[in-house]
C-alpha atoms as a PDB file:
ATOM      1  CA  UNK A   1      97.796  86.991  88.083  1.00  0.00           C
ATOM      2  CA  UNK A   2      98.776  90.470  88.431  1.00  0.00           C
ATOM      3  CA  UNK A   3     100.855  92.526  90.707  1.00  0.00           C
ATOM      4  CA  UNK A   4     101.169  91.630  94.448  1.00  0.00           C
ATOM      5  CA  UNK A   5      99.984  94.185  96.755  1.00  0.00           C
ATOM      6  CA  UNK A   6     101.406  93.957 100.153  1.00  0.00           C
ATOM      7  CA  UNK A   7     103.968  95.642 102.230  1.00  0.00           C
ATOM      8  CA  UNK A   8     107.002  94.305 104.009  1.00  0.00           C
ATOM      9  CA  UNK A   9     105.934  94.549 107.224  1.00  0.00           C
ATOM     10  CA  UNK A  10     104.469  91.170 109.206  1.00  0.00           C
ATOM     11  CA  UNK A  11     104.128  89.343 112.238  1.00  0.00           C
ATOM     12  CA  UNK A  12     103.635  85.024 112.251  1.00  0.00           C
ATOM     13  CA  UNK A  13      99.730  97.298 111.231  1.00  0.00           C
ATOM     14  CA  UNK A  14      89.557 107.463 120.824  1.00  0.00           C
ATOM     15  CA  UNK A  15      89.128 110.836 120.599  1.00  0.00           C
ATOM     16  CA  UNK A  16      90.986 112.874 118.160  1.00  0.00           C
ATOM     17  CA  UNK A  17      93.859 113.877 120.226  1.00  0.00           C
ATOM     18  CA  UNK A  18      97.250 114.860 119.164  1.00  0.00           C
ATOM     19  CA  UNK A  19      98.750 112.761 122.646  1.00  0.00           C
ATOM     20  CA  UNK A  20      98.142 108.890 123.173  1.00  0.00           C
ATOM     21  CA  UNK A  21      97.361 108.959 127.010  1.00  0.00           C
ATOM     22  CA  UNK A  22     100.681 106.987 128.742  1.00  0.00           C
ATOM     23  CA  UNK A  23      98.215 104.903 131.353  1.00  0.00           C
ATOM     24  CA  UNK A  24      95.185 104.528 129.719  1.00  0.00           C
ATOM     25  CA  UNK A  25      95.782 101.261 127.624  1.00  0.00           C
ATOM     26  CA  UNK A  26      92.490  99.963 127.394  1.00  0.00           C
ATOM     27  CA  UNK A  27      91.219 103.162 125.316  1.00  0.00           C
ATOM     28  CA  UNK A  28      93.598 102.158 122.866  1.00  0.00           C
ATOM     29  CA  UNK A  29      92.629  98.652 121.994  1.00  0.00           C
ATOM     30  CA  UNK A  30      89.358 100.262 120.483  1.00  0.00           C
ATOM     31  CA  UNK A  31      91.057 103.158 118.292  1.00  0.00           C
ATOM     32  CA  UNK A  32      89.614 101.688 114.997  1.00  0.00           C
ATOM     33  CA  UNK A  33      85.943 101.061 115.408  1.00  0.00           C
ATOM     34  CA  UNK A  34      85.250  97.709 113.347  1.00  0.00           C
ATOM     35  CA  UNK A  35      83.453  96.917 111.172  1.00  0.00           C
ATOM     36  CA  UNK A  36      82.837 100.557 108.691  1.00  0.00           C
ATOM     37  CA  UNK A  37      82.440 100.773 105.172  1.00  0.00           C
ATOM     38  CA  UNK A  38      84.806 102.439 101.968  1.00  0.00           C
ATOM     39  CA  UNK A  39      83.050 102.997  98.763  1.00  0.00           C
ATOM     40  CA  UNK A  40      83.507  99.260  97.791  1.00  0.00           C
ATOM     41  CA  UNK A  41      84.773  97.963 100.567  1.00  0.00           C
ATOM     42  CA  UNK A  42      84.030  97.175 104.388  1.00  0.00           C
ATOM     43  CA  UNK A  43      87.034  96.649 106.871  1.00  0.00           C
ATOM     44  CA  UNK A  44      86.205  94.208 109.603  1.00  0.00           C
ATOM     45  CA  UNK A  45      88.112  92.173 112.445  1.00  0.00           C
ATOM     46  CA  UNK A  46      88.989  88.621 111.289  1.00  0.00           C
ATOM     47  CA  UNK A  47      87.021  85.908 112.466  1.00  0.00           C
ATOM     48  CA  UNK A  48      87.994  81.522 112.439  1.00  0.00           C
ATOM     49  CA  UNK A  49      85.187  81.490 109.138  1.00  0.00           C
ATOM     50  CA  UNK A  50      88.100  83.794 107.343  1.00  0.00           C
ATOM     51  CA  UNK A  51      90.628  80.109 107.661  1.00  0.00           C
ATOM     52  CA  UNK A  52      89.501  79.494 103.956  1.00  0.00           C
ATOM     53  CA  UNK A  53      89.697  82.061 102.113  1.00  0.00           C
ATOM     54  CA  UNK A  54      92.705  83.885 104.073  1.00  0.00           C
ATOM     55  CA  UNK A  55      94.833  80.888 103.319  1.00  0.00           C
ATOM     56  CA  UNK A  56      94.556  80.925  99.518  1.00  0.00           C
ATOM     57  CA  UNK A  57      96.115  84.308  99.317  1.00  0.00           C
ATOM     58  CA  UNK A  58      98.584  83.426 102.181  1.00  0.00           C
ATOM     59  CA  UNK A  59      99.769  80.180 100.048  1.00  0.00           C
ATOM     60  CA  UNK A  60     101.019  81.986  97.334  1.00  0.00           C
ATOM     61  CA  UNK A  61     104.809  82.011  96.624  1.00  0.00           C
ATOM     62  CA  UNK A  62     104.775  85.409  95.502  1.00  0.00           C
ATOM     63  CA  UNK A  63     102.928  87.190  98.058  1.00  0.00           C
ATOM     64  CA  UNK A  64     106.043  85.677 100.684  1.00  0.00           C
ATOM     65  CA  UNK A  65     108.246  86.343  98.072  1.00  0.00           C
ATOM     66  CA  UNK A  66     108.177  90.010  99.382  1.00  0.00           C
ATOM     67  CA  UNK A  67     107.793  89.243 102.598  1.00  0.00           C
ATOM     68  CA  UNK A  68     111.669  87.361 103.489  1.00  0.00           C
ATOM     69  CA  UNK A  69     109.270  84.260 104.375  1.00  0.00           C
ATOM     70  CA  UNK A  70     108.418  81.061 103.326  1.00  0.00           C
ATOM     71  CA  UNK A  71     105.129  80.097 102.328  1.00  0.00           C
ATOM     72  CA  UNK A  72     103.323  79.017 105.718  1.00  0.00           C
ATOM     73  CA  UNK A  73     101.741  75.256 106.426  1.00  0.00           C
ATOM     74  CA  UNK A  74      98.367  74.919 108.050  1.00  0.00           C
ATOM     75  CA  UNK A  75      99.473  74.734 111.126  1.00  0.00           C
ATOM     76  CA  UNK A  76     100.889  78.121 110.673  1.00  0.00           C
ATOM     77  CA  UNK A  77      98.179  79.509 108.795  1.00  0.00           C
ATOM     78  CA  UNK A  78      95.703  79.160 111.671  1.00  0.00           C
ATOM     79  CA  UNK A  79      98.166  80.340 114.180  1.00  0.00           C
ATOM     80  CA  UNK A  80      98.756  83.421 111.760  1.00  0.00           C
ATOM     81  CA  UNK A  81      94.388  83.731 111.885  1.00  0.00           C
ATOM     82  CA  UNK A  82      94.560  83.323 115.590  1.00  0.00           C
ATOM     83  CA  UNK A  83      96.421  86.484 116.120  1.00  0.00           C
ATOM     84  CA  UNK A  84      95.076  88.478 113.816  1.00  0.00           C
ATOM     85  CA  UNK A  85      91.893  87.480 115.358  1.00  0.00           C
ATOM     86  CA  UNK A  86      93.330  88.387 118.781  1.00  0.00           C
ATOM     87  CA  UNK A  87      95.306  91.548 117.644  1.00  0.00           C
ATOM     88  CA  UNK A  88      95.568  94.592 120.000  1.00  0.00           C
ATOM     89  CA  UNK A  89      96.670  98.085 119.858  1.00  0.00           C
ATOM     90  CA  UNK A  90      98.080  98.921 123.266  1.00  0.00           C
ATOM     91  CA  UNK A  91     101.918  98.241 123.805  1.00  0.00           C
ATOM     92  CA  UNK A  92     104.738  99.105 120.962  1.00  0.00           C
ATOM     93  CA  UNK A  93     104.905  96.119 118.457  1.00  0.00           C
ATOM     94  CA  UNK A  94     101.336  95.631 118.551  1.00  0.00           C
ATOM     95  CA  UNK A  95      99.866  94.820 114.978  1.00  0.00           C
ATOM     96  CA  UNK A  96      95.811  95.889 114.426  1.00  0.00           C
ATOM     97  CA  UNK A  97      94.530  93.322 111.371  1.00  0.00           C
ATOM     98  CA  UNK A  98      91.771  94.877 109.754  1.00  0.00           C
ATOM     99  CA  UNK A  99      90.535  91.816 107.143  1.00  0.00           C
ATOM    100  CA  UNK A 100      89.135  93.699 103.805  1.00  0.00           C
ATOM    101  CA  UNK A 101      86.245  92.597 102.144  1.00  0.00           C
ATOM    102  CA  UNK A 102      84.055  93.739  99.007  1.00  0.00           C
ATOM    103  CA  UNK A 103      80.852  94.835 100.536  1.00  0.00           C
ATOM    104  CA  UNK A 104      78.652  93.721  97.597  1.00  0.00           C
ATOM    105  CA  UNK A 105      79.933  90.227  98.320  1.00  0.00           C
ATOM    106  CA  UNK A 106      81.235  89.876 101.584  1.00  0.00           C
ATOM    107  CA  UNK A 107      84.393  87.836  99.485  1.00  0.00           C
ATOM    108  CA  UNK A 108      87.469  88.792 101.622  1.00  0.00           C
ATOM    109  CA  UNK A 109      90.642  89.942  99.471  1.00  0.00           C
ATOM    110  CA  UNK A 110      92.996  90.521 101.769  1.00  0.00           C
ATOM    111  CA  UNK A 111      94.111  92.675 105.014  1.00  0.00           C
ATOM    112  CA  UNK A 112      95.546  95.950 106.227  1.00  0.00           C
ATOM    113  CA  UNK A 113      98.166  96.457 109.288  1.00  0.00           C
ATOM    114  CA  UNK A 114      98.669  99.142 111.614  1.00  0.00           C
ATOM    115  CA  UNK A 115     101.500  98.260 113.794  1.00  0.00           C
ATOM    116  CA  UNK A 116     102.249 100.689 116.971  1.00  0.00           C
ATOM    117  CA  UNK A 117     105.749 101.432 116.582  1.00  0.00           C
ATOM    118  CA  UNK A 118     106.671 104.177 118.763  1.00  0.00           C
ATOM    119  CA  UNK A 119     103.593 104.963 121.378  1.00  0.00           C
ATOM    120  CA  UNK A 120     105.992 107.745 122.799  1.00  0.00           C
ATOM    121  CA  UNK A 121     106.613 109.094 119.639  1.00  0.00           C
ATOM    122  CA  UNK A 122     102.837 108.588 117.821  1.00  0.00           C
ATOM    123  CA  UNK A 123     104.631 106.601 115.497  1.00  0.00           C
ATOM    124  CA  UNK A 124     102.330 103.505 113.042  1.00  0.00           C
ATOM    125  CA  UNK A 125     104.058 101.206 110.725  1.00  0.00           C
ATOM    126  CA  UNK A 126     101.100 100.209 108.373  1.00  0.00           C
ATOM    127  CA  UNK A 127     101.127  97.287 106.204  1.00  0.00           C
ATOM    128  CA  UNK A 128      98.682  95.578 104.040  1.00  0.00           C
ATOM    129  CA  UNK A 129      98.414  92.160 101.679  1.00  0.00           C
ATOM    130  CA  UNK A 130      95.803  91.562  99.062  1.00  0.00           C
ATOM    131  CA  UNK A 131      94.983  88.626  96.902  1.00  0.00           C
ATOM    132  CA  UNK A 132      96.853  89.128  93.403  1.00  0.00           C
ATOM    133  CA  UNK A 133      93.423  88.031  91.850  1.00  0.00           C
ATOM    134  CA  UNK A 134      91.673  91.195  92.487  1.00  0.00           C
ATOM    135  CA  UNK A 135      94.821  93.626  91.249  1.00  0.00           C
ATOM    136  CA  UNK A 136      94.207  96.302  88.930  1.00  0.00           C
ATOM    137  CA  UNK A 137      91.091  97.556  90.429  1.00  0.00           C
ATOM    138  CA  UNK A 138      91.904  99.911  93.074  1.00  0.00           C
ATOM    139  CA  UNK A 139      91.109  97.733  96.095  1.00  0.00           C
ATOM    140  CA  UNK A 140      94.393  97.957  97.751  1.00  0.00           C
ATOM    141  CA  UNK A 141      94.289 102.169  97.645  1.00  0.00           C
ATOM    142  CA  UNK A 142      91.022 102.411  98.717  1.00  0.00           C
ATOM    143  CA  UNK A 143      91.469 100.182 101.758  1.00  0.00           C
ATOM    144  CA  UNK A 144      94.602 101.581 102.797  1.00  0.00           C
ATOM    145  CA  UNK A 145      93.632 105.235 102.564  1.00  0.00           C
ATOM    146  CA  UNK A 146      90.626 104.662 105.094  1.00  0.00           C
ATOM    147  CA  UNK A 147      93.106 103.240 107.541  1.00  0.00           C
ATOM    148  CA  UNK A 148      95.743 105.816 106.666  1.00  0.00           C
ATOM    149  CA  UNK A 149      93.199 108.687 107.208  1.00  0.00           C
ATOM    150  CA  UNK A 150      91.970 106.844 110.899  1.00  0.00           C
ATOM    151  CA  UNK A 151      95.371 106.232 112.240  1.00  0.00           C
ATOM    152  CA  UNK A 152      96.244 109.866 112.003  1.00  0.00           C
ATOM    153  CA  UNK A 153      91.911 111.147 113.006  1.00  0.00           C
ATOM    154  CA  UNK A 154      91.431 108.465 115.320  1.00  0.00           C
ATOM    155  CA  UNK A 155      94.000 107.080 116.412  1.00  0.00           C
ATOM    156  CA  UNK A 156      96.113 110.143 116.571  1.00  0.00           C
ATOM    157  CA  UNK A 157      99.577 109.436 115.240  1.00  0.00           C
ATOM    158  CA  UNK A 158     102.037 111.798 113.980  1.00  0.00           C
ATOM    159  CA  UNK A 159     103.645 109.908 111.455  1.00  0.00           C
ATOM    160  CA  UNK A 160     102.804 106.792 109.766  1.00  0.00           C
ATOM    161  CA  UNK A 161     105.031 104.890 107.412  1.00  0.00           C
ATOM    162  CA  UNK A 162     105.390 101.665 104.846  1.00  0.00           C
ATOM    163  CA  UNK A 163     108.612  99.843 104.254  1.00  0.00           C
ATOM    164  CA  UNK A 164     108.372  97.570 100.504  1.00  0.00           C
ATOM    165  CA  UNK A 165     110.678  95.821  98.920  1.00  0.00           C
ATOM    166  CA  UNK A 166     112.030  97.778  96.097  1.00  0.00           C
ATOM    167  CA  UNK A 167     111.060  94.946  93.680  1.00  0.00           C
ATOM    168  CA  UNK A 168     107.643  95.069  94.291  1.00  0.00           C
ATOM    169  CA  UNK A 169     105.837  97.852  91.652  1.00  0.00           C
ATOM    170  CA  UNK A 170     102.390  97.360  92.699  1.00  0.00           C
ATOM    171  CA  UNK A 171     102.411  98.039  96.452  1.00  0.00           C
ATOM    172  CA  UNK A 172     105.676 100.965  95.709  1.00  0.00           C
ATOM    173  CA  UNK A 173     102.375 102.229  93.379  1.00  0.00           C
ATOM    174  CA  UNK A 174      99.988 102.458  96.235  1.00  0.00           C
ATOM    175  CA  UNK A 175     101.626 104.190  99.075  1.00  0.00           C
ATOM    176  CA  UNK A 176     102.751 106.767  95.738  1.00  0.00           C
ATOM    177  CA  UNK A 177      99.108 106.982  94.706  1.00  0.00           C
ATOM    178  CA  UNK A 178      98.397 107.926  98.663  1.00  0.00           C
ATOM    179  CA  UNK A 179     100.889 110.644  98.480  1.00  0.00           C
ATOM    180  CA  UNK A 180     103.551 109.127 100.918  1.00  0.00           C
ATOM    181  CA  UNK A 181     106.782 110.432 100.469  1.00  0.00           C
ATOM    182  CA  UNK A 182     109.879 108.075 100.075  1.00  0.00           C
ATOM    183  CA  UNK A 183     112.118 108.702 102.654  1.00  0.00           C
ATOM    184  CA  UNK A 184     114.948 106.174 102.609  1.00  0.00           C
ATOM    185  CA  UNK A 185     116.019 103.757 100.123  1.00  0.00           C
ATOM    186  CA  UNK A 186     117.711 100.706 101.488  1.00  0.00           C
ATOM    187  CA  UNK A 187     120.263  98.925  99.460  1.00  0.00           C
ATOM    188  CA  UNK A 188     120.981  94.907 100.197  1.00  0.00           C
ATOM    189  CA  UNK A 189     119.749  94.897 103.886  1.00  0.00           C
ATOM    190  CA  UNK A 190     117.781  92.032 103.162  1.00  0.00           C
ATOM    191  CA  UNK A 191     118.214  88.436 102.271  1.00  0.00           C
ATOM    192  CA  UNK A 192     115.750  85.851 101.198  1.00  0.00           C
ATOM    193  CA  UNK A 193     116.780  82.027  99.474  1.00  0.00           C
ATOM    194  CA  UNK A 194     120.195  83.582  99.127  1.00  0.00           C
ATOM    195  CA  UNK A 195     119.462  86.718  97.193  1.00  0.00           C
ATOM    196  CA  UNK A 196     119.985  90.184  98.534  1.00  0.00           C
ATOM    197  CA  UNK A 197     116.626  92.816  98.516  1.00  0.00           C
ATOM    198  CA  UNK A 198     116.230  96.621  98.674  1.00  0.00           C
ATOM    199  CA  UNK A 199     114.227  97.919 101.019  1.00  0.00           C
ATOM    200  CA  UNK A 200     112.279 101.298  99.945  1.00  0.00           C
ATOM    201  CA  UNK A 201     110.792 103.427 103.545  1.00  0.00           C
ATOM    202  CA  UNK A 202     107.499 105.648 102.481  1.00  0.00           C
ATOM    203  CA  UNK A 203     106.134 108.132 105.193  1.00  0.00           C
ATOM    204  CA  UNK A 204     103.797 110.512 105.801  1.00  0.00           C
ATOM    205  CA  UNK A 205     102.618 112.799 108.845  1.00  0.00           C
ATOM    206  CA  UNK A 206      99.787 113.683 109.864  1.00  0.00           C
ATOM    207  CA  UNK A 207      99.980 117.422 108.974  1.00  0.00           C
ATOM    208  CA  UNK A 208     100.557 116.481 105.282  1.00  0.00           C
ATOM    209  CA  UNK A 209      98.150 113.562 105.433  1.00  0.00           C
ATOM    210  CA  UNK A 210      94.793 115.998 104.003  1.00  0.00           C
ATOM    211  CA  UNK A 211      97.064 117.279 101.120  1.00  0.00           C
ATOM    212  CA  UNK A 212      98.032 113.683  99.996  1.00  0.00           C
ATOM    213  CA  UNK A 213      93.749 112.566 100.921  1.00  0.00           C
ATOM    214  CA  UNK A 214      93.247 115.257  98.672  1.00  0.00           C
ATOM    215  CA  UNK A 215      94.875 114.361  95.805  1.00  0.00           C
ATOM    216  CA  UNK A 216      94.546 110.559  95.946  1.00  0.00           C
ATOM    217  CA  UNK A 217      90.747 111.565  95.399  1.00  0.00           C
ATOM    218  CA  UNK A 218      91.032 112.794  92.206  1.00  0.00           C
END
């Protein structure tokens, strides 16, 4: 298998306006329109059908390897599915799922997060976890572009950022290949089956964010 793509962050991440409304909650639990379509891709909500084929990727040892987590029973599995099923976008701490899957096929490969961090302060924590079957083919980049590029147009956020563990090359490769800048580094904050992990902090805002689209085109 190759690389793992996935960063650190999980939970078992209107109009184009530069302020989220304080009172108006229910205009932000549609800020993403599911389902639309990348190149290869479509991003869609989850649905119970996804049980299958989510699990297989969220079984493997080194996906939760990066994650400070142990590998999750089936009991936990489907209460993981449930919420992603159920995810909202209204109050901080609230994770959007968007489950990403190749549009020739409808095969899903894995799943982008945009968590709302700071509503005050327009501030997303995205994350993402793909299958390491389908590394090495640009899926990961592609799928977390489109939701980079609609949580600052969309949604409106000011600043969006990734935290990785420093171990993990692949996903350190995407949020580089999307132009996000690395902002803090880290060192031991983390511990896992008794071994200490970096953590590496990757931002962007939204004023830089057509620069970096620009150049993760090319």
């Amino acid at each position: 298998m190759g690389p793992v793509f996935l960063a650190k962050m999980f939970c078992p991440v209107r109009k184009q306006t530069n302020v989220i409304p304080p009172d108006n909650k229910d205009e932000l639990l549609h800020l993403i329109t599911l389902p639309f379509d990348t190149e290869r891709l479509q991003l869609r909500r989850f649905t119970p059908d996804d049980l299958e084929a989510y699990s297989t990727y969220h079984r493997l040892p080194e996906v939760y390897r990066y994650l400070y987590a142990p590998t999750p029973d089936n009991a936990q599995l489907a209460d993981q599915l449930a919420q992603a099923i159920a995810s909202r976008f209204c109050q901080d701490g609230d994770i959007f799922y968007c489950a990403v899957t190749l549009k020739d096929s409808g095969e899903l490969i894995g799943e982008v997060l945009l968590k709302l961090a700071n509503r005050a302060a327009l501030q997303a924590e995205i994350g993402y976890i793909f299958s390491p079957v389908y590394a090495g083919k640009g899926y990961a980049s592609e799928a977390v572009q489109a939701v980079l590029d609609r949580g600052f147009n969309q949604v409106g956020c000011h600043r969006i950022f990734a935290r990785l563990d420093a171990a993990n090359q692949g996903s350190i490769g995407v949020v580089e290949r999307l132009g996000m800048r690395k902002e803090a580094h880290l060192r031991q904050n983390d511990r896992f089956n008794g071994q200490w992990g970096d953590e590496l902090i990757y931002a962007l805002l939204k004023e830089e964010w057509p620069s970096a689209a620009m150049k993760a085109r090319r």
